[in-house]
N, C-alpha and C. Protein backbone atom coordinates (compact mmCIF):
# COMPACT_ATOMS: atom_id res chain seq x y z
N UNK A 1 0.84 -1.17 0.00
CA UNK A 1 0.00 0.00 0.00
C UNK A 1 0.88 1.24 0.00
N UNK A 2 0.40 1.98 -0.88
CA UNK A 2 1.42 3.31 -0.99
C UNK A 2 0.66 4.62 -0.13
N UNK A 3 1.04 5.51 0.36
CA UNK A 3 0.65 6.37 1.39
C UNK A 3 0.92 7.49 0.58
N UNK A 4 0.27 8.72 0.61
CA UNK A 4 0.28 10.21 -0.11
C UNK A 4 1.27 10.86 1.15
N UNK A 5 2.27 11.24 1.30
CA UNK A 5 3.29 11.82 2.59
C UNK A 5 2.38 13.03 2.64
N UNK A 6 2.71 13.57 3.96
CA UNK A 6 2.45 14.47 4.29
C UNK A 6 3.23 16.28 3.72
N UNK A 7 2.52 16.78 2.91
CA UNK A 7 3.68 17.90 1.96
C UNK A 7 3.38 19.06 2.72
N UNK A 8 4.18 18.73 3.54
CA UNK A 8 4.44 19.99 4.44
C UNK A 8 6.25 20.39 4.79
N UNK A 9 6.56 21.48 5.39
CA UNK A 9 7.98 21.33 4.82
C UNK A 9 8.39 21.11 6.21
N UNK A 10 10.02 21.08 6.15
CA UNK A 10 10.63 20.90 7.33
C UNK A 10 11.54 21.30 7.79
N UNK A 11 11.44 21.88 9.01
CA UNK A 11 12.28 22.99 9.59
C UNK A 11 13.42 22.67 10.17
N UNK A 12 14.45 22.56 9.81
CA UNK A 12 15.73 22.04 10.62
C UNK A 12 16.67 23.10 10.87
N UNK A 13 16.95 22.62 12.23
CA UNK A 13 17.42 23.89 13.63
C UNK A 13 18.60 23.42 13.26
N UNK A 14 19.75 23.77 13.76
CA UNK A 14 21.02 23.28 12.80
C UNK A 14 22.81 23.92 13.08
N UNK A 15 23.45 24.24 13.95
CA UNK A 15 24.42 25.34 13.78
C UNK A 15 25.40 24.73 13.03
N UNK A 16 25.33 23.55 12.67
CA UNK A 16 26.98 23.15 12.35
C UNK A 16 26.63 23.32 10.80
N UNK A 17 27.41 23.87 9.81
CA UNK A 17 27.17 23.79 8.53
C UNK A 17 27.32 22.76 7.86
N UNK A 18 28.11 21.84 8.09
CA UNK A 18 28.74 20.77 7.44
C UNK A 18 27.09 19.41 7.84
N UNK A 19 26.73 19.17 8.79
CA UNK A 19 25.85 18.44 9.29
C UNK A 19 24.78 19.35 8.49
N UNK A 20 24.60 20.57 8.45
CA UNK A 20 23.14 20.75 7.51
C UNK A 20 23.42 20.57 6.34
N UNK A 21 24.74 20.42 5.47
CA UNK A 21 24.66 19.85 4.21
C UNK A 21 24.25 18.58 4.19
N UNK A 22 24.91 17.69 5.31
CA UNK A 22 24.94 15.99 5.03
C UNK A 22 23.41 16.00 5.86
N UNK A 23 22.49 16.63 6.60
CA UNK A 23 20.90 16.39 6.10
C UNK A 23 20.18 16.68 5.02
N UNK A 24 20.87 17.80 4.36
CA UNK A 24 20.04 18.05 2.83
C UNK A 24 20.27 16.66 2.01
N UNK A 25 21.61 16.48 1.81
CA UNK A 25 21.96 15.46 0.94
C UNK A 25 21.09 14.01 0.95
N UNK A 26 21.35 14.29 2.35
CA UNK A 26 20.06 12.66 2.95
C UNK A 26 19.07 12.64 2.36
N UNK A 27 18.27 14.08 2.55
CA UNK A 27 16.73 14.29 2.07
C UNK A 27 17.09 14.45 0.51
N UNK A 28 18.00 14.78 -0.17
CA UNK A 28 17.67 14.74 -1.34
C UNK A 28 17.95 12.85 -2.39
N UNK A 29 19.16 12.52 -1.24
CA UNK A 29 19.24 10.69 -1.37
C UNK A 29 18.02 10.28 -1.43
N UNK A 30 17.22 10.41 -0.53
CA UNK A 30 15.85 9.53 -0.33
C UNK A 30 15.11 10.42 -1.31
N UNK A 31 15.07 11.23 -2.21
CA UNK A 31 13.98 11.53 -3.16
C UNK A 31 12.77 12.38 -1.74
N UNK A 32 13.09 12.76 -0.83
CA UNK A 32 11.80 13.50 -0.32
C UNK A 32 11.79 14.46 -0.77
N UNK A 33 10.12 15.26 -1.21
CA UNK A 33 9.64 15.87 -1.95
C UNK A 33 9.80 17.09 -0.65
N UNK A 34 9.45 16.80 0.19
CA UNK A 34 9.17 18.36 1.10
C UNK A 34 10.20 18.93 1.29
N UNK A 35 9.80 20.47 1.67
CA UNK A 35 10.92 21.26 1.44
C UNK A 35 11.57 21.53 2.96
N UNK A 36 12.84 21.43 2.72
CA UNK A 36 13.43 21.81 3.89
C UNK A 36 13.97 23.10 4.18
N UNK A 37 13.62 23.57 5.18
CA UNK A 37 14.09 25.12 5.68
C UNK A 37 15.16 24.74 6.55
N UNK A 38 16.37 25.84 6.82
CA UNK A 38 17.88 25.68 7.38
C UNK A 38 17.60 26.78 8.20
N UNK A 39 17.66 26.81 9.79
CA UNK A 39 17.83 27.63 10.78
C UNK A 39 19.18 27.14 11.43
N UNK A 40 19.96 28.42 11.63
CA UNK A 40 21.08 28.29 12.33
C UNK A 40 21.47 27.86 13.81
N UNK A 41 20.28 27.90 14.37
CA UNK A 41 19.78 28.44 15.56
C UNK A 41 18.48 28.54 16.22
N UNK A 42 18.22 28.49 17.15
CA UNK A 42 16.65 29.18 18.14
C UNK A 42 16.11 30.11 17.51
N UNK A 43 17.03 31.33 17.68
CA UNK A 43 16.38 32.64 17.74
C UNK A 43 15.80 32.58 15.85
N UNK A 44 16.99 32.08 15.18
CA UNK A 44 16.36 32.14 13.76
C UNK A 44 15.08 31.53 13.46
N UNK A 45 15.04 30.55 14.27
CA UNK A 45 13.84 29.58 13.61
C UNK A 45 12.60 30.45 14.35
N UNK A 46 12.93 31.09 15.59
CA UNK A 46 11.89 31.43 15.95
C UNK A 46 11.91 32.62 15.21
N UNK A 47 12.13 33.40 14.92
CA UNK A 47 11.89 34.74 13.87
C UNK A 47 11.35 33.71 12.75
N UNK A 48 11.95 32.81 12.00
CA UNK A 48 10.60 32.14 10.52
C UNK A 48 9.93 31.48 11.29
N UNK A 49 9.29 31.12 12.47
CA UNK A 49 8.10 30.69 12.21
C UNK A 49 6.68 31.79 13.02
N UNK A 50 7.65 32.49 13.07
CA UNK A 50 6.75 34.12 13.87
C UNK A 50 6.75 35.30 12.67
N UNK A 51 7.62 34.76 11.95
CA UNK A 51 7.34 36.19 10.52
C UNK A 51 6.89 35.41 9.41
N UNK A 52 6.89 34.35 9.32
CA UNK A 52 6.90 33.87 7.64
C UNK A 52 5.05 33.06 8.09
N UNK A 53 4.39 33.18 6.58
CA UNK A 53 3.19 32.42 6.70
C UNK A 53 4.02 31.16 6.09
N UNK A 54 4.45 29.95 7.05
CA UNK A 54 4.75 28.70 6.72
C UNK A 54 4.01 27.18 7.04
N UNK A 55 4.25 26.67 6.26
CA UNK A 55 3.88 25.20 6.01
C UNK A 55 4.50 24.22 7.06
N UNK A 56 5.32 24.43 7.71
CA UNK A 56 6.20 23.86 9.28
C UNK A 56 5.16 22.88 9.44
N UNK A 57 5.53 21.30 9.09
CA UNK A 57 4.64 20.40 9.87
C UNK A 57 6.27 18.88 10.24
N UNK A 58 7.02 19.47 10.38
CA UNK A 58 8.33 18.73 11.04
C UNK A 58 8.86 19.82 11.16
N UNK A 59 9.99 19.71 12.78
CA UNK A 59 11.10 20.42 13.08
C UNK A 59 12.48 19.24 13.71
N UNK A 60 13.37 19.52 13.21
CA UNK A 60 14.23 18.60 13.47
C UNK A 60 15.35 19.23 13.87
N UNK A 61 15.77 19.12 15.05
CA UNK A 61 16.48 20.27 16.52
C UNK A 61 17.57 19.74 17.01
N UNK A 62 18.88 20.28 16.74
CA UNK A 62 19.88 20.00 17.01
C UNK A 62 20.14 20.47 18.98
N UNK A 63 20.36 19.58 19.64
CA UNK A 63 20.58 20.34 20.98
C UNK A 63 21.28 20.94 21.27
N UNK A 64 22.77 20.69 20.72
CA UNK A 64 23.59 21.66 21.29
C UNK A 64 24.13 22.89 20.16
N UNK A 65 23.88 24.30 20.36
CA UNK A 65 23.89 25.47 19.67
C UNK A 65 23.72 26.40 20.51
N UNK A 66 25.08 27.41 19.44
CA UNK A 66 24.86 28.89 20.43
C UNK A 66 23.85 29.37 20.06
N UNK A 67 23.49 30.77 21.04
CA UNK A 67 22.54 31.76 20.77
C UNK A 67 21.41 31.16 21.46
N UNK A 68 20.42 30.34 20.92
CA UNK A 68 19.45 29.64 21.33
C UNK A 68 19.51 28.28 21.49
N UNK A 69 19.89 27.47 22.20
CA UNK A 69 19.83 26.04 22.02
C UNK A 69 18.76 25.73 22.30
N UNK A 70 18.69 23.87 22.30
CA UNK A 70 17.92 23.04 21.17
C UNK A 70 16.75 23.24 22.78
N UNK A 71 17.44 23.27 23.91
CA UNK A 71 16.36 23.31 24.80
C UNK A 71 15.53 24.26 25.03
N UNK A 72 16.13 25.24 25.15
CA UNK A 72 15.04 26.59 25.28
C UNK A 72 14.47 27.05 23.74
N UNK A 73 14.70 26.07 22.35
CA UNK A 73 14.03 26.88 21.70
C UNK A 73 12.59 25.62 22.03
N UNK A 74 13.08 24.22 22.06
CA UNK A 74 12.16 23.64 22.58
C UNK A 74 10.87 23.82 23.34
N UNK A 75 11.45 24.66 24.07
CA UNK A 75 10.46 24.96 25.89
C UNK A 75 9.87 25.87 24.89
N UNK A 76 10.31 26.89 23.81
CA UNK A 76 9.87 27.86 23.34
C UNK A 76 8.36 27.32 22.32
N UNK A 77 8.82 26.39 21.53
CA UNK A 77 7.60 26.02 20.70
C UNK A 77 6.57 25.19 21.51
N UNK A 78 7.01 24.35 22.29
CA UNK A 78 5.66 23.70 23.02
C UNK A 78 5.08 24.84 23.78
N UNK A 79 5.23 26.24 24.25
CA UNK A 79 4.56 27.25 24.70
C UNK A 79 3.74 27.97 23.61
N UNK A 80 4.22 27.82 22.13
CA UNK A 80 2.87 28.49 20.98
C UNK A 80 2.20 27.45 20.86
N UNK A 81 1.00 27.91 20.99
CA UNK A 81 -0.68 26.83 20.89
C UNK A 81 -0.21 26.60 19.74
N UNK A 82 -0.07 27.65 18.44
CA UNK A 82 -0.50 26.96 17.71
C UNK A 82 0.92 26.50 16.28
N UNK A 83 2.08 26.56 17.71
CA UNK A 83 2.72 25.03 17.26
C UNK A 83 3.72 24.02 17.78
N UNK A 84 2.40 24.05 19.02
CA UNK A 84 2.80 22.67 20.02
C UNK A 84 2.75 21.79 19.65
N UNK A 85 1.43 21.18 18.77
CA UNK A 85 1.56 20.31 18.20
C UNK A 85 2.72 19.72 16.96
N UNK A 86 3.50 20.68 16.43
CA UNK A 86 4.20 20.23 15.60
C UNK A 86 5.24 18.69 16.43
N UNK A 87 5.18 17.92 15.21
CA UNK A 87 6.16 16.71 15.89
C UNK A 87 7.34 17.67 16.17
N UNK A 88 8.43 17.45 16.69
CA UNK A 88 9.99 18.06 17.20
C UNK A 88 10.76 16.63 17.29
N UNK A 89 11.59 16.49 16.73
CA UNK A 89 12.62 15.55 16.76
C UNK A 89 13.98 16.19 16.95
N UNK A 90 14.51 15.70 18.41
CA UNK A 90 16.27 15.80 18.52
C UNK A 90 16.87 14.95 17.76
N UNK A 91 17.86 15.73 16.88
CA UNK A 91 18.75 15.14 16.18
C UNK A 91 20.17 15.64 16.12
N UNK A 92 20.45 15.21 17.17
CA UNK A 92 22.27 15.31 18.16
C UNK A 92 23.16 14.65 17.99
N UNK A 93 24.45 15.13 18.69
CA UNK A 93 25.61 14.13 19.08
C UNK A 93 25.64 13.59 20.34
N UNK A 94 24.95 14.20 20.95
CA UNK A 94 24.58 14.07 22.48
C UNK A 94 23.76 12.59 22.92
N UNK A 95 24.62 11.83 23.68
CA UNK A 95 24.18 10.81 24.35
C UNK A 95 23.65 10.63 25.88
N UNK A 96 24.27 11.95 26.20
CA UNK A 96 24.20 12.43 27.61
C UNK A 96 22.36 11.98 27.86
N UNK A 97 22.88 10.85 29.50
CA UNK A 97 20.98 10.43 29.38
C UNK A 97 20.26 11.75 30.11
N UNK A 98 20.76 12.80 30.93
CA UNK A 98 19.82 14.07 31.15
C UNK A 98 19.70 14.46 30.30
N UNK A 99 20.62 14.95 28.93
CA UNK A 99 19.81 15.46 27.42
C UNK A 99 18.57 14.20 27.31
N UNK A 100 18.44 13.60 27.35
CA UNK A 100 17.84 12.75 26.67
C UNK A 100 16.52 12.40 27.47
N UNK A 101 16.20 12.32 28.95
CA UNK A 101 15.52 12.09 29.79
C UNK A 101 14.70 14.12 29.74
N UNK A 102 15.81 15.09 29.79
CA UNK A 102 15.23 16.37 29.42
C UNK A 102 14.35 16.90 28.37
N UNK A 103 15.16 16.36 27.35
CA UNK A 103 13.90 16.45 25.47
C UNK A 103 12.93 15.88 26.25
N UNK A 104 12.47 14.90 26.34
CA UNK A 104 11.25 13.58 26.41
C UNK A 104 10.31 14.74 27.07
N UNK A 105 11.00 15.02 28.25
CA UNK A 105 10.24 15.55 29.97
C UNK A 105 9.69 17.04 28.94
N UNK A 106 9.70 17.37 28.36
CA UNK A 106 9.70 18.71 28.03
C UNK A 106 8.59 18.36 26.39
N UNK A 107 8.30 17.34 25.78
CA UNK A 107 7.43 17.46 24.42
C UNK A 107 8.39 17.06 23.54
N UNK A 108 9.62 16.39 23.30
CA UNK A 108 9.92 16.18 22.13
C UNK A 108 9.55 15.20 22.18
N UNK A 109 9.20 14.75 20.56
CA UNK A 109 8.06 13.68 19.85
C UNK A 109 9.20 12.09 19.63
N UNK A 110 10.76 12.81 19.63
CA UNK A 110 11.63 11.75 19.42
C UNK A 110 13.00 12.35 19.60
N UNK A 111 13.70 11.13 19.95
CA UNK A 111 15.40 11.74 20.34
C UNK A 111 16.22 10.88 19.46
N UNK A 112 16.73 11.18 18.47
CA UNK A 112 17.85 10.50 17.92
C UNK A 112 19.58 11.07 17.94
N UNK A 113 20.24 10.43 18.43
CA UNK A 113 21.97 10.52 18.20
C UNK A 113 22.10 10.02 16.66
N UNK A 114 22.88 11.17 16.41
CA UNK A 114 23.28 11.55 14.66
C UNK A 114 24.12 10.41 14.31
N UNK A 115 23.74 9.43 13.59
CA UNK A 115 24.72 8.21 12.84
C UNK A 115 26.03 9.03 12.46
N UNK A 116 26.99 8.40 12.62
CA UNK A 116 28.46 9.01 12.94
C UNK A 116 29.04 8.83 11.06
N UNK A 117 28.11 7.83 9.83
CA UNK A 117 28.34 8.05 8.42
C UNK A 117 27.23 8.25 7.67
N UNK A 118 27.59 9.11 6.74
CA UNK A 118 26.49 9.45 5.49
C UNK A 118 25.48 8.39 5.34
N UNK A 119 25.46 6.90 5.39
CA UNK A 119 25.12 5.71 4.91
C UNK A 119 24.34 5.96 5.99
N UNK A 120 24.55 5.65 7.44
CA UNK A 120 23.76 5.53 8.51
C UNK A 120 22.61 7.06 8.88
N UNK A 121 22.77 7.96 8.22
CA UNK A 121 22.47 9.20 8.26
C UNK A 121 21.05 8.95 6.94
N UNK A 122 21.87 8.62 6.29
CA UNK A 122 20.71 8.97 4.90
C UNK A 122 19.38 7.35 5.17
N UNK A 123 19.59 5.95 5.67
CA UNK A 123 18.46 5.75 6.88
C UNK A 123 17.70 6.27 7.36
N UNK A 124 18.50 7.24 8.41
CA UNK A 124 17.73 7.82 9.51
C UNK A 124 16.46 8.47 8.95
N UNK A 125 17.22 9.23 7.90
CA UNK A 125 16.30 10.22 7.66
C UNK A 125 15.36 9.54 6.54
N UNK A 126 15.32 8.60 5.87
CA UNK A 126 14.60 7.70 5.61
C UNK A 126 13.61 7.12 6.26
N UNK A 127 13.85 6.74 7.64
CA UNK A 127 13.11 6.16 8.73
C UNK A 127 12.27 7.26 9.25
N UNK A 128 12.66 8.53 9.35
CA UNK A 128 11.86 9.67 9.71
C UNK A 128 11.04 10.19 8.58
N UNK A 129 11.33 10.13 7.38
CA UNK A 129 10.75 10.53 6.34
C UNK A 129 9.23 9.56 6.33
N UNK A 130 9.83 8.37 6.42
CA UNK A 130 8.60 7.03 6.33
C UNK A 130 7.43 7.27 7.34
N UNK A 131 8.03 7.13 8.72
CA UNK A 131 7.43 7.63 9.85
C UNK A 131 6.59 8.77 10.19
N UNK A 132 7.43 9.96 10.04
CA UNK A 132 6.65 11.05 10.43
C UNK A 132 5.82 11.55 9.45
N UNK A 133 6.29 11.19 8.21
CA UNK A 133 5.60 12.02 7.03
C UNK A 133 4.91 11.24 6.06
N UNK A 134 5.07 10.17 6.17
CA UNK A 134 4.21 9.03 5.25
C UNK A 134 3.01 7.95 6.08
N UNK A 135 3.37 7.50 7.68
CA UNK A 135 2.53 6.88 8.09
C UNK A 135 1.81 7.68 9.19
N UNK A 136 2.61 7.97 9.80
CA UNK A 136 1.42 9.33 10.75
C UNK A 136 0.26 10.05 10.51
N UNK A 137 -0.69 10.29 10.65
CA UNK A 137 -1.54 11.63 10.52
C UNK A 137 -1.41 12.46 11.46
N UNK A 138 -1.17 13.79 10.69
CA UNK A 138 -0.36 14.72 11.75
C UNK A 138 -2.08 15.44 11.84
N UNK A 139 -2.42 16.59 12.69
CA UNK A 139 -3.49 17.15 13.04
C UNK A 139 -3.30 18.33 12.12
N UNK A 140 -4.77 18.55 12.09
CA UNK A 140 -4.72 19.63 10.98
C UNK A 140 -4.29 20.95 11.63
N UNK A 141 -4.09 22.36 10.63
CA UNK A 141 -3.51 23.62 11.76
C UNK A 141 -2.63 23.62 12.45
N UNK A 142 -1.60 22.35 12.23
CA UNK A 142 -0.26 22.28 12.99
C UNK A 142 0.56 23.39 11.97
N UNK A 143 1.28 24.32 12.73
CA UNK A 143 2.40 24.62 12.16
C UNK A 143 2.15 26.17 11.51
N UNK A 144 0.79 26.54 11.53
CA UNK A 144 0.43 27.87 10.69
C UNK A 144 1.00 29.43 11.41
N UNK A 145 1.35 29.98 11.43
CA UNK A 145 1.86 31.38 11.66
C UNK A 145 0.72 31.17 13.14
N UNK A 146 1.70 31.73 14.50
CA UNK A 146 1.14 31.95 15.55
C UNK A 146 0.05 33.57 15.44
């Protein structure tokens, strides 16, 4: 049975440059159609999803980053109604089990440690692509300009 994905785009929080190329590359390996947005940071993502009328129905949140990290931009989106509901997936280097026991305690939808090669990376995001955006039904009005 083939599933219609969910075409909504996806917001990835991000400081390291080199790791937001090797997630584009992933998403463009696996052929996913949705579009991905590149935030450097907290404060950026929270300026596009407070200025831009966007389609945000995945955010995928690096924890550790200056300026805003992955926790307080966290604490930040499960506080807008209207985009608490968005899924949030950590996607770190961080094994540390208080990072990890902290995401959960706080609304993230999932915690993954970043596969350490391209091969194990372009999976992941395969497995998240399948998951969040092909078998899920996400709720409607997730993600629209607060």
């Amino acid at each position: 049975m083939t599933t219609q994905p969910n075409m909504v785009d996806i917001l990835l929080v991000e400081d390291d440059p080199t790791d937001q190329l090797l997630l584009q590359q992933a998403v463009e390996t696996n052929q996913i159609g949705n579009t991905l947005i590149c935030c450097s940071n907290g404060v950026d993502a929270q300026a596009h999803l407070t200025a831009t009328n966007h389609n945000i129905g995945l955010i995928i949140l690096d924890w550790h980053m200056p300026i805003m990290d992955g926790q307080s931009f966290l604490g930040w989106v499960k506080n807008q109604p209207k985009l608490s509901k968005i899924p949030l997936i950590v996607l770190t280097n961080s094994n540390d089990p208080l990072d990890i026991e902290t995401a959960y305690e706080m609304g993230a939808s999932s915690y993954i440690a970043k596969p350490v090669t391209l091969e194990k990376l372009v999976h992941a995001v395969k497995t998240i692509e399948d998951y969040w955006l092909s078998i899920v039904t996400l709720p409607r009005n997730r993600g629209q300009k607060p």
